[in-house]
N, C-alpha and C. Protein backbone atom coordinates (compact mmCIF):
# COMPACT_ATOMS: atom_id res chain seq x y z
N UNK A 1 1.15 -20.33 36.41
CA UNK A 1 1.64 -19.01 36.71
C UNK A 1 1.74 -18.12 35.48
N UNK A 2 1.92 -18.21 34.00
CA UNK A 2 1.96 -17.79 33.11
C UNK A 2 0.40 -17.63 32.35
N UNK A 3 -0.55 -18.08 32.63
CA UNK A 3 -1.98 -17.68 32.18
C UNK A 3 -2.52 -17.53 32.92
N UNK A 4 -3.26 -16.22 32.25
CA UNK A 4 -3.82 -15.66 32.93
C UNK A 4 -5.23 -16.11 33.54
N UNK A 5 -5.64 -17.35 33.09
CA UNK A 5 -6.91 -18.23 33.64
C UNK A 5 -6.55 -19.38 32.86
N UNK A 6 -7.05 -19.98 34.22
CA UNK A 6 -6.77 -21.79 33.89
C UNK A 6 -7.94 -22.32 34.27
N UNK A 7 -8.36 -23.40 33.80
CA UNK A 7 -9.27 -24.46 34.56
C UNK A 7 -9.08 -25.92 34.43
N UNK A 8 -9.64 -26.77 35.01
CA UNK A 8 -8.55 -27.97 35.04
C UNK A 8 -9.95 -28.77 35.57
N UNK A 9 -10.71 -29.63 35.16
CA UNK A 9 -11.74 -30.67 35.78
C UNK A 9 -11.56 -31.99 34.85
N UNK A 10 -11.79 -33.21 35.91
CA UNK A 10 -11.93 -34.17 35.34
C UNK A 10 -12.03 -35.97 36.56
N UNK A 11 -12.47 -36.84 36.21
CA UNK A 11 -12.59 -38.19 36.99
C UNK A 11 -11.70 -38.90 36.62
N UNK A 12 -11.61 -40.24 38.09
CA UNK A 12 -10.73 -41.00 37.78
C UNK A 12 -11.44 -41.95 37.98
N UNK A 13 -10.89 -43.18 37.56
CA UNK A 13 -11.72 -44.42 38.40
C UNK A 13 -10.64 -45.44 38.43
N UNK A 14 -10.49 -46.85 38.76
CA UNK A 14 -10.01 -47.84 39.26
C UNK A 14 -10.85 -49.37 39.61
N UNK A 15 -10.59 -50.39 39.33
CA UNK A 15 -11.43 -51.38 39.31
C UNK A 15 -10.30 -52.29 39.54
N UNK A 16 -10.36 -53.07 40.64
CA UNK A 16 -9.89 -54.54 40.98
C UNK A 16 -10.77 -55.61 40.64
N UNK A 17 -10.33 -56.80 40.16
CA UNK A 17 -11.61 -58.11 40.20
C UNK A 17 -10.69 -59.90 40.10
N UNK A 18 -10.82 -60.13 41.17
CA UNK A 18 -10.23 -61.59 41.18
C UNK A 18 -11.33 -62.17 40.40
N UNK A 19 -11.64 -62.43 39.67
CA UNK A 19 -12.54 -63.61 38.43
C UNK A 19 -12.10 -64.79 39.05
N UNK A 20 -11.36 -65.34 39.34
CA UNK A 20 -11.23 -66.65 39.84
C UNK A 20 -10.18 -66.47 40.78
N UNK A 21 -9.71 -67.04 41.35
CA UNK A 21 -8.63 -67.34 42.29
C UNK A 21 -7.08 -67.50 41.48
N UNK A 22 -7.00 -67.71 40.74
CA UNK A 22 -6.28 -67.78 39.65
C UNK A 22 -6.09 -66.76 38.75
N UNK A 23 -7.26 -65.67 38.13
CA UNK A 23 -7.31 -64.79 37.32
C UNK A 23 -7.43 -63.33 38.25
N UNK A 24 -6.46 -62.54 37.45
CA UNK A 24 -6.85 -60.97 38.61
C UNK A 24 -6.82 -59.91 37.27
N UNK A 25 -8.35 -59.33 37.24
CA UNK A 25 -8.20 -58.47 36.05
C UNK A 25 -7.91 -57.20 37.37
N UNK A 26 -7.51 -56.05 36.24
CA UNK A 26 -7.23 -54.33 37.12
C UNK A 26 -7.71 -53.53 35.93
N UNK A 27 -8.24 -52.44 35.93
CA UNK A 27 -8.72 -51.24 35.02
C UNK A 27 -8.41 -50.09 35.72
N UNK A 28 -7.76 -48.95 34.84
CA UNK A 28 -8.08 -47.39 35.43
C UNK A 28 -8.50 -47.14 33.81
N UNK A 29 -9.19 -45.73 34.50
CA UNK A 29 -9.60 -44.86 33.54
C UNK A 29 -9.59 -43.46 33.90
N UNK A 30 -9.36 -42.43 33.07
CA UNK A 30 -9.45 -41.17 34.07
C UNK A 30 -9.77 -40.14 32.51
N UNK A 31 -10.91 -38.84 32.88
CA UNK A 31 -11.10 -38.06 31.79
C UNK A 31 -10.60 -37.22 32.37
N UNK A 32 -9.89 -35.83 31.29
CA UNK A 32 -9.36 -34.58 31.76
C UNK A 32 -10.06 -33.60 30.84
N UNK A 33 -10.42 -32.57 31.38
CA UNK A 33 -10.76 -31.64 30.76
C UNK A 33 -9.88 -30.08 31.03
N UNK A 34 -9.12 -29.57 30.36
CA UNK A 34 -8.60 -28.49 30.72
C UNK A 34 -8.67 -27.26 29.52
N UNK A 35 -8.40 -25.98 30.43
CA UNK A 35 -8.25 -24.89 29.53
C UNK A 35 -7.52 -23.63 29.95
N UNK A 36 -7.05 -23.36 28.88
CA UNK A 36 -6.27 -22.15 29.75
C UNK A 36 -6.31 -21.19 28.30
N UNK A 37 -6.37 -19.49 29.01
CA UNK A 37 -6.21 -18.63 28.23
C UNK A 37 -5.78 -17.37 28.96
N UNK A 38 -4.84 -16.14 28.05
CA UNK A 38 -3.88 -15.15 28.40
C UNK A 38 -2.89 -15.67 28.19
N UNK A 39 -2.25 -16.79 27.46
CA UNK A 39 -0.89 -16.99 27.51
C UNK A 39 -0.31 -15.63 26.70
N UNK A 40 0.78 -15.13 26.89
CA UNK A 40 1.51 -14.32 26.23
C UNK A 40 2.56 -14.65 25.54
N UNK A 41 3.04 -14.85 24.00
CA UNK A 41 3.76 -14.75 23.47
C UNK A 41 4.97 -14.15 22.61
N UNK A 42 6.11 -13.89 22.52
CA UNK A 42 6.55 -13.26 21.38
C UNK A 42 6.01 -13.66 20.03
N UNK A 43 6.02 -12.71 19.20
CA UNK A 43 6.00 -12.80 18.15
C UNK A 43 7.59 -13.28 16.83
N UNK A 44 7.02 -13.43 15.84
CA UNK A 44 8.34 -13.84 14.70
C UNK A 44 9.03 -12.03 14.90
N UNK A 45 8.10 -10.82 14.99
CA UNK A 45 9.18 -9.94 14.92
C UNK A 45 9.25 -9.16 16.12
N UNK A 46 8.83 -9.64 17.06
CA UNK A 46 9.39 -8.96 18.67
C UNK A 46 8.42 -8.73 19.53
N UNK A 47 6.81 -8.73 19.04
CA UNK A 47 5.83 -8.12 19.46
C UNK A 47 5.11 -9.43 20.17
N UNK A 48 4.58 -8.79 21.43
CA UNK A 48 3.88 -9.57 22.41
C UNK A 48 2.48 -10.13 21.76
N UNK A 49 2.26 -11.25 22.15
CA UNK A 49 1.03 -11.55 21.24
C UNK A 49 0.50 -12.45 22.12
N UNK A 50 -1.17 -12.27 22.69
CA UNK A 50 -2.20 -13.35 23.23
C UNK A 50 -2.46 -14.34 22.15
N UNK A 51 -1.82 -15.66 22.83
CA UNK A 51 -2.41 -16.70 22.17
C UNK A 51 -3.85 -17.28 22.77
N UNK A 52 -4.62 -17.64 21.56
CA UNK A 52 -5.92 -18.21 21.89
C UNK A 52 -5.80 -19.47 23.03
N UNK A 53 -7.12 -19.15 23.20
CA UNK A 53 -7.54 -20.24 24.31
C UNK A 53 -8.13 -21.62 23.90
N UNK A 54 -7.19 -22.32 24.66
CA UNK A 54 -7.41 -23.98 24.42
C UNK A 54 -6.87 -24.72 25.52
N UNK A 55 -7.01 -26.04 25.00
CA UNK A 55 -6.65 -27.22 26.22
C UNK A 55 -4.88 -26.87 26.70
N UNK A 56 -4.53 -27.11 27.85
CA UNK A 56 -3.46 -27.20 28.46
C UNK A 56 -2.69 -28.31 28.15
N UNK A 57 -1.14 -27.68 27.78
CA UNK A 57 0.03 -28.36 27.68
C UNK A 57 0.02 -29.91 28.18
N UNK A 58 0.34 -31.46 27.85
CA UNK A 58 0.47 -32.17 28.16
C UNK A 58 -1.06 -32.73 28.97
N UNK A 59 -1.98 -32.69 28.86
CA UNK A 59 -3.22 -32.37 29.48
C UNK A 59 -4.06 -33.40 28.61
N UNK A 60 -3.76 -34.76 28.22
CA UNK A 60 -4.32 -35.71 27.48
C UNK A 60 -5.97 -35.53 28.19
N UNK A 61 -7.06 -35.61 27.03
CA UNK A 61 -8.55 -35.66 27.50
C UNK A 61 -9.01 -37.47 27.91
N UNK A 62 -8.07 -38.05 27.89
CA UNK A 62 -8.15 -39.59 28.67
C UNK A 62 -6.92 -39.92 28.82
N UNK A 63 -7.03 -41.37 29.62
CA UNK A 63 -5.49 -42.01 29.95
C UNK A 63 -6.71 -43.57 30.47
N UNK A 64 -5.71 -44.48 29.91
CA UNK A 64 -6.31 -45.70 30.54
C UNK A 64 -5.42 -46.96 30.57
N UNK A 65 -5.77 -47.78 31.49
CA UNK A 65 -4.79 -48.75 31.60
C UNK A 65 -5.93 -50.31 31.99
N UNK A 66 -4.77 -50.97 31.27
CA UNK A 66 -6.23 -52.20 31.98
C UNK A 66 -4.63 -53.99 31.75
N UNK A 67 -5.34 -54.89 32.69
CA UNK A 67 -4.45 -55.27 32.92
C UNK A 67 -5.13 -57.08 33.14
N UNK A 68 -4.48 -58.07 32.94
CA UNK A 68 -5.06 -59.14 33.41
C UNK A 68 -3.61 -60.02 33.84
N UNK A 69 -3.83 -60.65 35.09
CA UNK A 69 -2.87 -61.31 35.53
C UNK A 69 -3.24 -63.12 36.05
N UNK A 70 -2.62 -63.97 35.01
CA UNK A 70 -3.00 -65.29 35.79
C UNK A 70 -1.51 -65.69 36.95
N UNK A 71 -2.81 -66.66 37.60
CA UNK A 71 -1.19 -66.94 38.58
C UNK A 71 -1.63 -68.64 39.00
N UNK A 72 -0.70 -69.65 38.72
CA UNK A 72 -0.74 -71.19 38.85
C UNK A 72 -0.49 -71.27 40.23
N UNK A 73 -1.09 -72.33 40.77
CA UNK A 73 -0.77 -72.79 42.45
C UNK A 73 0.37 -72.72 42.80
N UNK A 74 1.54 -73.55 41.60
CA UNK A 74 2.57 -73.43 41.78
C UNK A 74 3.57 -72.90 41.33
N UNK A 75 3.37 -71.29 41.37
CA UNK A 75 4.01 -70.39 41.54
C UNK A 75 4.33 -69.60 39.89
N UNK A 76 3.66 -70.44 39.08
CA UNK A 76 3.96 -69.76 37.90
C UNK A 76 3.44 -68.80 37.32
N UNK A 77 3.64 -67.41 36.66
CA UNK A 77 2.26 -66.66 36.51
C UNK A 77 2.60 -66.01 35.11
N UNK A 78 1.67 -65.32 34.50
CA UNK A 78 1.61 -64.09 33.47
C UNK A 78 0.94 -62.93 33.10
N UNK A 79 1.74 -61.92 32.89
CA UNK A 79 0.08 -60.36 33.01
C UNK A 79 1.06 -60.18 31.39
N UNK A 80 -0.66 -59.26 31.31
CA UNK A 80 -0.40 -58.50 30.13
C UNK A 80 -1.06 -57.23 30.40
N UNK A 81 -0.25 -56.49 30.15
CA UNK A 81 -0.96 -54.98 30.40
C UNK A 81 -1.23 -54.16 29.00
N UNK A 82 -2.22 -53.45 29.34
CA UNK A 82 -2.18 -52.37 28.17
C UNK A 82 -2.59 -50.95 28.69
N UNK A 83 -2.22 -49.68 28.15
CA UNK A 83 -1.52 -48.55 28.52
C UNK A 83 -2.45 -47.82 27.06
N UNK A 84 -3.35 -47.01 27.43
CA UNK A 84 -3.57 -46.08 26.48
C UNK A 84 -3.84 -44.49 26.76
N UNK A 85 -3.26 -43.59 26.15
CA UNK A 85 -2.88 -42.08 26.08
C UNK A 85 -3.35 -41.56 24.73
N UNK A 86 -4.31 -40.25 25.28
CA UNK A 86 -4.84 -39.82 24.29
C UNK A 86 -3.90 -38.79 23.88
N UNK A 87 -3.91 -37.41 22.79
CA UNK A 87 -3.06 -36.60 21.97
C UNK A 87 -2.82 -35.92 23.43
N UNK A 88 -1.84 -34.93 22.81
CA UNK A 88 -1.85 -33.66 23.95
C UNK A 88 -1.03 -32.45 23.25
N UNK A 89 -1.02 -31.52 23.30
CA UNK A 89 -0.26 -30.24 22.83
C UNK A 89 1.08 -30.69 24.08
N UNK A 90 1.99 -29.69 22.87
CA UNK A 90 3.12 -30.05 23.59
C UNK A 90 3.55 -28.90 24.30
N UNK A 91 3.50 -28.41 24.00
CA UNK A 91 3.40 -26.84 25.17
C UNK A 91 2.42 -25.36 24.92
N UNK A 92 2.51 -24.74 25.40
CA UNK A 92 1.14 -23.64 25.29
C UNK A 92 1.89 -22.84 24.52
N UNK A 93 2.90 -22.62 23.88
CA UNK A 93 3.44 -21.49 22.75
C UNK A 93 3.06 -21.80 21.29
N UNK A 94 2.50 -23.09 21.16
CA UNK A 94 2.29 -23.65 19.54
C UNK A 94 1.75 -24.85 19.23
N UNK A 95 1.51 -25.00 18.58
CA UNK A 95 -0.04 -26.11 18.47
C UNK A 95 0.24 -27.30 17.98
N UNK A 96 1.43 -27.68 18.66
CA UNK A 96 2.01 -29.21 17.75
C UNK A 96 1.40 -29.93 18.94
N UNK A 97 1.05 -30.96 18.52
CA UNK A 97 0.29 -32.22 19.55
C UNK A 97 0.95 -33.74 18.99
N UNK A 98 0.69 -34.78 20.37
CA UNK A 98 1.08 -35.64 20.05
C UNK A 98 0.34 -36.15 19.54
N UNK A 99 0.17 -38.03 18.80
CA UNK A 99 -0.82 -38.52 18.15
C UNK A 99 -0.99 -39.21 19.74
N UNK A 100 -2.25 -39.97 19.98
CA UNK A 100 -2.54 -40.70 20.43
C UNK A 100 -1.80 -42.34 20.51
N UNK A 101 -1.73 -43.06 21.46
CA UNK A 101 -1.15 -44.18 21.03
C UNK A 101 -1.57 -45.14 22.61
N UNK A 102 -1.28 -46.56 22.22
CA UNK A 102 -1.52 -47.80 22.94
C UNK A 102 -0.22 -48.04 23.38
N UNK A 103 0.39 -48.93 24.42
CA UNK A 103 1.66 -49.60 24.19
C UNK A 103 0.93 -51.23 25.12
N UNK A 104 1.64 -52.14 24.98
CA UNK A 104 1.38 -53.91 25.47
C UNK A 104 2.43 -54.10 26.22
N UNK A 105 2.59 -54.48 27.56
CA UNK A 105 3.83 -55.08 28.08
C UNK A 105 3.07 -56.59 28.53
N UNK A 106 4.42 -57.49 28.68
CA UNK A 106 4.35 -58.82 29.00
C UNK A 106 4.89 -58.86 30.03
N UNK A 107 4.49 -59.87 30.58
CA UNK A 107 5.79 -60.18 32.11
C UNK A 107 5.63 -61.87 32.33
N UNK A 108 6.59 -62.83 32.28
CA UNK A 108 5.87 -64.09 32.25
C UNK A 108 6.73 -64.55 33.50
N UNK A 109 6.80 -65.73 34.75
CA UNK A 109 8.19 -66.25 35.42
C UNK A 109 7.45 -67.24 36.48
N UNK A 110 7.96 -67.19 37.36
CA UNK A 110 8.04 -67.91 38.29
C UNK A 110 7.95 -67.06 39.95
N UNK A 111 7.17 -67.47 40.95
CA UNK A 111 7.41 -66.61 42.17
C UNK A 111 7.37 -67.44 43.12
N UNK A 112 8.60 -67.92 44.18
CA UNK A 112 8.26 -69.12 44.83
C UNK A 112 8.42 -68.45 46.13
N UNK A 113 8.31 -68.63 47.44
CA UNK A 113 8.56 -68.61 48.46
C UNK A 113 10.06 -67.61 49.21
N UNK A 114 10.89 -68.47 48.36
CA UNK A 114 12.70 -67.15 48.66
C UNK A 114 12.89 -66.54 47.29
N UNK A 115 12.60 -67.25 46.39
CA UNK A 115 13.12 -66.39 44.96
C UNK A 115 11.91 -66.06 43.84
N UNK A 116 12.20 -65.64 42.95
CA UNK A 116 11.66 -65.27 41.84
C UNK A 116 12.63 -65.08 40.26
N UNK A 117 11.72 -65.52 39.23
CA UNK A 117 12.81 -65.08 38.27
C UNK A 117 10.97 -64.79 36.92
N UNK A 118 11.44 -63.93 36.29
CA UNK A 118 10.43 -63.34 35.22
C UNK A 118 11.78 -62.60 34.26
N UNK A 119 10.81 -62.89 32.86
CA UNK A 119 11.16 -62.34 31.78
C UNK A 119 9.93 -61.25 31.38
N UNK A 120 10.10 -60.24 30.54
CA UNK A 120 9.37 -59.52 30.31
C UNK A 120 9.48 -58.87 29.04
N UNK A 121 8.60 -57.84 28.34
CA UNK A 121 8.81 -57.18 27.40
C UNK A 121 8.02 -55.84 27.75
N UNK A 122 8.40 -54.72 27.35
CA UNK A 122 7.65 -53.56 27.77
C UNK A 122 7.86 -52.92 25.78
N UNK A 123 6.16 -52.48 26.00
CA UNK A 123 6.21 -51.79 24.12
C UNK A 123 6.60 -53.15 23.55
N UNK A 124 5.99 -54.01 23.83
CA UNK A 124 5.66 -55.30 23.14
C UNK A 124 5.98 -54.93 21.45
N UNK A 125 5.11 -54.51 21.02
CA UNK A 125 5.18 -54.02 19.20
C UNK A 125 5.64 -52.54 18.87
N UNK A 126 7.18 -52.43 19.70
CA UNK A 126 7.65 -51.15 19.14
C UNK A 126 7.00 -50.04 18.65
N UNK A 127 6.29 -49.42 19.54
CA UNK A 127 5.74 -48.53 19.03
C UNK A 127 6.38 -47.06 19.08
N UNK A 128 6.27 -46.83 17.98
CA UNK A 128 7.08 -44.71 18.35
C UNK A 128 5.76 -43.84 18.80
N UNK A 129 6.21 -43.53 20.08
CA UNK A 129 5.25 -42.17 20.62
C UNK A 129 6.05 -41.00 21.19
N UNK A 130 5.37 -40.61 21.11
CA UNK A 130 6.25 -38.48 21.55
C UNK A 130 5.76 -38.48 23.00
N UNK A 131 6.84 -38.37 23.72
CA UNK A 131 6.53 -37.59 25.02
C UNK A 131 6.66 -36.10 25.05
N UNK A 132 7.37 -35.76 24.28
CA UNK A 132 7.86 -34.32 24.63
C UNK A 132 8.08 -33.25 22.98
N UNK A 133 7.73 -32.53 22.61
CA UNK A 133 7.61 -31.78 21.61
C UNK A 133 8.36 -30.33 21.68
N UNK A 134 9.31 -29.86 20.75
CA UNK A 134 9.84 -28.70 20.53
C UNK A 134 9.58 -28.29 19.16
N UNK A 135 9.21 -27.46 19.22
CA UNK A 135 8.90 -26.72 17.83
C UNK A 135 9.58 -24.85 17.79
N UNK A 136 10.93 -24.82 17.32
CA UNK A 136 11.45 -23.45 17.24
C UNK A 136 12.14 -23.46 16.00
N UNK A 137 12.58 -22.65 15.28
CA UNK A 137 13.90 -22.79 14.07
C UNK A 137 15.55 -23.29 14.87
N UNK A 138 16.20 -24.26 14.00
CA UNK A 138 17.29 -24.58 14.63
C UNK A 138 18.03 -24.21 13.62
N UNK A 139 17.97 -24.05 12.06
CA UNK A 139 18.92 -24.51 11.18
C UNK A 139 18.88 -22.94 10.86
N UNK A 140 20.13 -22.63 10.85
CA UNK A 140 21.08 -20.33 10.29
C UNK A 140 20.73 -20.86 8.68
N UNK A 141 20.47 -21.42 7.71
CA UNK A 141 19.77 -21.44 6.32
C UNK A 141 18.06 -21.08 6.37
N UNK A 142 17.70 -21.88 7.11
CA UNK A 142 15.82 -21.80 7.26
C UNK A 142 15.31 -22.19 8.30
N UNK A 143 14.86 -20.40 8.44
CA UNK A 143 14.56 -19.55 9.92
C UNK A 143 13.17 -20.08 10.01
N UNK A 144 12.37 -21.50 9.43
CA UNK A 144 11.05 -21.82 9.65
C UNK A 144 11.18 -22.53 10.59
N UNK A 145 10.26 -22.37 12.03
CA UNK A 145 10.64 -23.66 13.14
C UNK A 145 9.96 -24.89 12.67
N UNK A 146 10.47 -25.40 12.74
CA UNK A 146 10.10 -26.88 13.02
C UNK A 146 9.77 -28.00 13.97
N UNK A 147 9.58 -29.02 14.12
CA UNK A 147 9.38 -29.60 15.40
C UNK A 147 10.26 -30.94 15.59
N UNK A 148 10.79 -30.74 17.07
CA UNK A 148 11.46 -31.96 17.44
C UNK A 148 10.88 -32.63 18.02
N UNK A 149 10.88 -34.00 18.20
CA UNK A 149 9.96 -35.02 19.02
C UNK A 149 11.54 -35.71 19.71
N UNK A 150 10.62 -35.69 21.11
CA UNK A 150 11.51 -36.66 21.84
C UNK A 150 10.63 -37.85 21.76
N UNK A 151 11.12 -39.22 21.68
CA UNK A 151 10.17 -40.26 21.40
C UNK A 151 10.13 -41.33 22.81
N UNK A 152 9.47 -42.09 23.67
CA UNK A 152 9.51 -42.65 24.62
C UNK A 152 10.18 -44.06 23.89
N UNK A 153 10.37 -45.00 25.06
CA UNK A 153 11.17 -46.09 25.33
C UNK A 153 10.71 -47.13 24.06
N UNK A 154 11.84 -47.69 23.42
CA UNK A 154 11.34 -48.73 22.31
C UNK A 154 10.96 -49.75 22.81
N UNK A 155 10.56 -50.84 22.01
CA UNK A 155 10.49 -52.78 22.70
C UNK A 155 12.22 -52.60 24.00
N UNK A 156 11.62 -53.24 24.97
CA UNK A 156 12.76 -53.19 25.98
C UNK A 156 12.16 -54.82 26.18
N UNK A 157 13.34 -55.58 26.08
CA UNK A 157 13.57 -57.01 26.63
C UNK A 157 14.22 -57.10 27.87
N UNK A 158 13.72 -57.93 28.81
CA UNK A 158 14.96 -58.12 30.34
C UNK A 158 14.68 -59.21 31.23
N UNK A 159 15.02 -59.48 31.94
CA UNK A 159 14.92 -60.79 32.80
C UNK A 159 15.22 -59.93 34.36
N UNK A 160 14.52 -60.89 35.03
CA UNK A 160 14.30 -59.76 36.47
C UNK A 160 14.84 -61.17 36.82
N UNK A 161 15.34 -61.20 38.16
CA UNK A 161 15.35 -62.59 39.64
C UNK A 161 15.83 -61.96 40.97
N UNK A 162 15.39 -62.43 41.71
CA UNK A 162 14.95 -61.57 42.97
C UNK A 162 15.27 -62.87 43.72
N UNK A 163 15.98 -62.52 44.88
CA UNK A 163 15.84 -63.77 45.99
C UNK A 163 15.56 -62.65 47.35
N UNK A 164 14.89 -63.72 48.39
CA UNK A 164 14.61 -62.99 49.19
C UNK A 164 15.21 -63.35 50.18
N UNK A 165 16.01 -62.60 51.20
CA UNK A 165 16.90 -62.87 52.27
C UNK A 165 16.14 -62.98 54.11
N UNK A 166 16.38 -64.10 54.61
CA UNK A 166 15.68 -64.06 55.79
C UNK A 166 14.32 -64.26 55.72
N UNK A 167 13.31 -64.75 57.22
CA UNK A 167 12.31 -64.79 57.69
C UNK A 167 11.07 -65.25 56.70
């Protein structure tokens, strides 16, 4: 609603594959292509100003995920996933972008018939990534903006168990 032309194209894809009865790989992949121009801005001293035309806010030019899961007859299993995100501008007023980044989750346990119990790790190797970007002046000494990063979820450790009730 704020530019004055947008365009937005791009594919997705998805891939299932039992490799064995035992092994279950999964893949997505998806390209984005976007653009937008007419954004209108203030200026540092009051004056309206067209910012140039480029890719759209949060608008990563890939995203991919890929995944392999074993699972034992008797009931034991393990996936490992991996999660990759390309840069992205953090909003259409200023040209701070995120870096690109990977993250690894684990999930290892048991799944029997009434219950279940798994341990897991998500961001396996702590990684710092930016979801969200602010860039304005905060500090009444120096009126230069700067940028804040909100950063997504660190290594998260947890244990799941699940029982199942009835039938």
């Amino acid at each position: 609603d704020n530019a004055a032309k947008g365009r937005n194209y791009g594919i997705e894809g998805s891939i299932r594959w039992l490799v064995l009865p035992s092994l279950e790989l999964e893949g997505s992949f998806g390209l984005l292509k976007t653009r937008a121009s007419g954004f209108v801005s203030v200026g540092e001293t009051g004056e309206l100003q067209e910012l140039p035309s480029r890719a759209q806010a949060h608008a990563p030019n890939y995203q991919a995920a890929l995944s392999a899961t074993y699972r034992h007859p008797l009931g034991w299993m393990a996936r490992v996933d991996f999660t990759a995100l390309d840069a992205f501008y953090f909003d259409h007023d200023h040209n701070q972008r995120s870096r690109s980044y990977t993250l690894t989750h684990l999930r290892a346990g048991y799944a029997g018939e009434k219950w279940s119990a798994y341990a897991w790790v998500r961001n396996l190797f702590d990684k710092e990534y930016a979801v969200r970007g602010f860039f304005f002046a905060n500090d009444p000494i120096d009126s230069n903006p700067q940028l804040f990063i909100q950063h997504g979820d660190p290594r998260v450790v947890g244990v799941t168990a699940e029982w199942k009730f009835g039938g």
